[in-house]
Every structure is written in C-alpha cells, then in structure tokens.
Protein backbone atom coordinates (compact mmCIF):
# COMPACT_ATOMS: atom_id res chain seq x y z
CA UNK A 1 7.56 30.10 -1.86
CA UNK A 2 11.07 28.80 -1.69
CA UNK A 3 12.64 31.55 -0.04
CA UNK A 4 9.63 30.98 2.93
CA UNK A 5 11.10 27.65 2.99
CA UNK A 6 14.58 28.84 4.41
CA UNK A 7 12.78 31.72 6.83
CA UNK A 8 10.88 29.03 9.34
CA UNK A 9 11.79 27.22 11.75
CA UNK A 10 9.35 24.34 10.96
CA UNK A 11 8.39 22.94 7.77
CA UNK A 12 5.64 20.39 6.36
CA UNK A 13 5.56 18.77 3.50
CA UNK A 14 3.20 16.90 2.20
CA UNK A 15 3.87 14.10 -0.32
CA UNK A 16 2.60 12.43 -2.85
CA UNK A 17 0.95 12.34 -6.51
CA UNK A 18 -2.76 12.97 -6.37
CA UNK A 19 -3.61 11.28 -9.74
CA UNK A 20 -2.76 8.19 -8.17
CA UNK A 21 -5.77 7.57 -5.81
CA UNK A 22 -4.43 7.16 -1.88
CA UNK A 23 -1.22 8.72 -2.86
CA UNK A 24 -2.59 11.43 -3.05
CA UNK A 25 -2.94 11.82 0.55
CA UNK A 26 0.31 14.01 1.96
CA UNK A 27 -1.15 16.41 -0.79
CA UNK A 28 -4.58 16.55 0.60
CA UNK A 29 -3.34 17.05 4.31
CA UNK A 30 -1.44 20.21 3.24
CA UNK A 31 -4.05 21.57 1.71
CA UNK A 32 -6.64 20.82 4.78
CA UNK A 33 -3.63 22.56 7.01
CA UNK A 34 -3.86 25.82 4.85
CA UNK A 35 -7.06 25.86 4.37
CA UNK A 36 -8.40 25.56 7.77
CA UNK A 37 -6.06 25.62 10.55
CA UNK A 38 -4.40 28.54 12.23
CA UNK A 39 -0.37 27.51 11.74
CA UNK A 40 2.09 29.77 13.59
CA UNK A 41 3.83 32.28 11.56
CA UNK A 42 6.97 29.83 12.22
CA UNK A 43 5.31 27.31 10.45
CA UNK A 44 5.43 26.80 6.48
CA UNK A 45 3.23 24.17 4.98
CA UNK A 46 3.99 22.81 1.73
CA UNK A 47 1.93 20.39 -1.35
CA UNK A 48 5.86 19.34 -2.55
CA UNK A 49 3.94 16.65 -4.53
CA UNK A 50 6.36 14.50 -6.49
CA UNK A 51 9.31 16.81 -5.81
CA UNK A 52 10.60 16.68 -2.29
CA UNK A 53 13.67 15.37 -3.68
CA UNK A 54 14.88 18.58 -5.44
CA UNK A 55 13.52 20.83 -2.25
CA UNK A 56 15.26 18.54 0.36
CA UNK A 57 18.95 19.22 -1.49
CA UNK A 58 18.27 22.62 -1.57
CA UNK A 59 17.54 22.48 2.05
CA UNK A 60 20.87 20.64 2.46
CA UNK A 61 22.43 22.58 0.50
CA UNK A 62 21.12 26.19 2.41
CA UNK A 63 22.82 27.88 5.35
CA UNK A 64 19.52 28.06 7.03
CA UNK A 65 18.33 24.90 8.36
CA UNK A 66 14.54 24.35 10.33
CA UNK A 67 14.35 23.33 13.66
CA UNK A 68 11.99 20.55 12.71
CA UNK A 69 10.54 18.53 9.76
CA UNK A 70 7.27 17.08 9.58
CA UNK A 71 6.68 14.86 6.37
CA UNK A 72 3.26 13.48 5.20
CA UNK A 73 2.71 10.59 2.71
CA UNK A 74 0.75 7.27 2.53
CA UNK A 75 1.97 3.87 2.37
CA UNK A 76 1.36 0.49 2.22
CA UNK A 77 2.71 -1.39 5.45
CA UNK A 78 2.19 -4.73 6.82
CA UNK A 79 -0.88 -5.47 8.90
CA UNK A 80 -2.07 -1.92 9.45
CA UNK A 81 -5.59 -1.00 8.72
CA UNK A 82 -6.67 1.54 5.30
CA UNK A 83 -6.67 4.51 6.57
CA UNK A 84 -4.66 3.94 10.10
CA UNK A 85 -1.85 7.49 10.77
CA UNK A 86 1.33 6.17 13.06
CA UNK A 87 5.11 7.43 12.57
CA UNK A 88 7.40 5.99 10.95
CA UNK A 89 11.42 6.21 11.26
CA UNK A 90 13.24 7.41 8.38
CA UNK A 91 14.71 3.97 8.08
CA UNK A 92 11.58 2.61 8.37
CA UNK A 93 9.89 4.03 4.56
CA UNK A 94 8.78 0.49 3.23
CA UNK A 95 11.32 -0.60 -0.18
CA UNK A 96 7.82 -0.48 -2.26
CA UNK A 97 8.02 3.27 -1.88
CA UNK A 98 11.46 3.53 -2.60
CA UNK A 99 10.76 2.40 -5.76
CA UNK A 100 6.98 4.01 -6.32
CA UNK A 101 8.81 7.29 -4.65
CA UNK A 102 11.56 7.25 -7.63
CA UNK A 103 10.37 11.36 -8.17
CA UNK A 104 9.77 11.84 -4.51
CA UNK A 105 11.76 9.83 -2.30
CA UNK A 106 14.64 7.83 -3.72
CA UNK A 107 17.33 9.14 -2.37
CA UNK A 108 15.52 11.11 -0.66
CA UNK A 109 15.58 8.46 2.65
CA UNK A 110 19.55 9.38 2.01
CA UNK A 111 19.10 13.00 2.08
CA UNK A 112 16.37 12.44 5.19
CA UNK A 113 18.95 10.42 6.79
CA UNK A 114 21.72 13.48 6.25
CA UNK A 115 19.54 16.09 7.47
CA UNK A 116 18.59 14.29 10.81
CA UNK A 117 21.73 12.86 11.47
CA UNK A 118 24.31 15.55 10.54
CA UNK A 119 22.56 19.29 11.25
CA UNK A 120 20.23 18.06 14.26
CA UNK A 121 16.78 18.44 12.20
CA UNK A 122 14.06 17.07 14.43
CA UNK A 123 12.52 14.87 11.53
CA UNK A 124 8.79 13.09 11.55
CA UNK A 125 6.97 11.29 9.39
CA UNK A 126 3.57 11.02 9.77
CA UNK A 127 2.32 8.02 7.20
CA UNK A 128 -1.26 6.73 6.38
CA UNK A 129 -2.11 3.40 5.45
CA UNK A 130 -3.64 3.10 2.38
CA UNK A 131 -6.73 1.22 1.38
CA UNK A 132 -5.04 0.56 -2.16
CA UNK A 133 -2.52 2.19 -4.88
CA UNK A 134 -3.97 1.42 -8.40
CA UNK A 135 -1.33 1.46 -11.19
CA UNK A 136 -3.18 3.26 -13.41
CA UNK A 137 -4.17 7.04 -13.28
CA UNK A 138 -7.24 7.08 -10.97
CA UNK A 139 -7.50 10.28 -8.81
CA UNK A 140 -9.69 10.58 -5.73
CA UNK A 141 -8.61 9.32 -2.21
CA UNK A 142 -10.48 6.24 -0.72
CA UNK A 143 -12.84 6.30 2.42
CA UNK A 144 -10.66 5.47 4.93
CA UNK A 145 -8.16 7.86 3.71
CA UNK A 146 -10.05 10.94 3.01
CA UNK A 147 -10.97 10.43 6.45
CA UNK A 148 -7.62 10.23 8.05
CA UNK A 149 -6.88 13.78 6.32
CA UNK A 150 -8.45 15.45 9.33
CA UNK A 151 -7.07 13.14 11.85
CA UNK A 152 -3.87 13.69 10.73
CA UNK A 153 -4.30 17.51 10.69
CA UNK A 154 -5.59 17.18 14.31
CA UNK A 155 -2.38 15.35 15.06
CA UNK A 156 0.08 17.51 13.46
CA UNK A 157 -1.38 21.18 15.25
CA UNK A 158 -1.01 19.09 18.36
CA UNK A 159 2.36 18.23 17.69
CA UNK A 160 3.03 21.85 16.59
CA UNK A 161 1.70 23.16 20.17
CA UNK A 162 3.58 20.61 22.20
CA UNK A 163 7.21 22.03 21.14
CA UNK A 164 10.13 21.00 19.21
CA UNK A 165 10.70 17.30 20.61
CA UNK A 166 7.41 16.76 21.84
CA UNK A 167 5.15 14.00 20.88
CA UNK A 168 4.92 11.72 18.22
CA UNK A 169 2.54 10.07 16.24
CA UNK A 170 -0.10 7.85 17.86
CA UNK A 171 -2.69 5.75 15.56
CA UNK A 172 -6.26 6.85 15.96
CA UNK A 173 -8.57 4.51 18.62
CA UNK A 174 -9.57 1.33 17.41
C-alpha cells in the first residue's frame, strides 16, 4: 500500500486508535470511504491508525509529493457539540492531542506544518468532536460520533468533486 501512497495525487488518512472509544473515529471514516463510496482512481484512502507519524516522513522524505491532504481524527475542542465535523488549521490541533497523539501526531503538527508550508501540499483536516475519550481501553464509537462518520464521508466526496482548493469544512445544521 505504500508505494499507492506516492502514485496519487490525493491522499486521506484517517487517524486514530479504535480501542479507545471516539478516537476511533478517523479509522471508521476510512473504512466507510472504501467501503461505500466511489473515490477517483487519484484518490488513496488510508486507516494510518496510530502511525501517521512514520508515513508523513516518508512522504517528506519522497520525490513524489500529492497535490492535496485530507486528514481525519476526533478531538476534544472547546464549546463544540459531540459529534459536530468543522476544519481545523494545522496550528489549530488542540495541546491535549499533542500529547494523547504522542504515536500519531507529535511531531507530526511539525511535519504537517513542513509539508504545507515548504512543497505547496493543499492540507485539511477534517476533525469531529467527541462525546468523550475514556482512559481506559473501551472500543466502540459513541452516538453522536458514529453518526458523524457518514457526514463526514458526505463532506469529504464533496470536497473531492469540487477540485484541489475548493471548499472546506462546514459543521453539519444545527
């Protein structure tokens, strides 16, 4: 699968560890995408788990570079509802994750930051709000979440059809 990941012009990756309930969302997304949507042979769609760290410095590291990079992960922000999709900014992942993303993120806002800034990679990230993160082992996505899985789907083929800088992220209606 990893030489795919240097033949397309747009990747997704979907983040996240799915024994630990709502994190598991990015994970669940990229499955949903494979599983049921038609993706343009452009288009590679990945479950990169806990390990988008290693895959993003081999990405830095490769000649080939995407056109675009959509990213897919749940987190816990500041008066947003469980289970509410909006975009974030690269400099916007919340510290909590920096920390709870220790396999899967830290430093991978760094390497995020690298990629956008220094080879013109169109980079999104397409977050859902959790309902809660236990700190114990407790798969299974909440409600609200295994809810927004097709929402966010729906968003991210629309985003796919509108080009490579078009649209971003809206939340769903209230």
């Amino acid at each position: 699968m990893l030489q795919n990941l240097f033949d397309k012009s747009v990747l997704i990756f979907g983040c996240g560890n799915i024994l630990f309930g709502d994190d598991g969302f990015g994970p669940a997304v990229a499955d949903h995408l494979q599983q049921n949507c038609s993706l343009p042979p452009h288009v590679l769609v990945m479950d990169v788990g806990t390990s988008i760290r290693e895959i993003l410095f081999d990405l830095a590291l490769s000649d080939t570079k995407p056109e675009k990079l959509i990213v897919i992960d749940a987190v816990d922000y500041p008066n947003r509802r469980p289970g509410e999709l909006f975009e974030i900014p690269v400099e916007g992942i919340p510290a909590e994750k920096v920390a709870d993303f220790s396999l899967h993120q830290f430093p991978t806002v760094n390497i995020l930051k690298e990629l956008r800034d220094h080879t013109g990679i169109e980079i999104k990230i397409l977050a859902a709000q959790v309902e809660a993160m236990p700190t114990e082992v407790r798969p299974g996505l909440s409600g609200p979440i295994r809810e927004a899985v097709g929402e966010a789907c729906r968003l991210i083929m629309e985003n796919l059809q509108s080009g490579k800088n078009g649209g971003s992220y809206a939340a769903p209606a209230a």
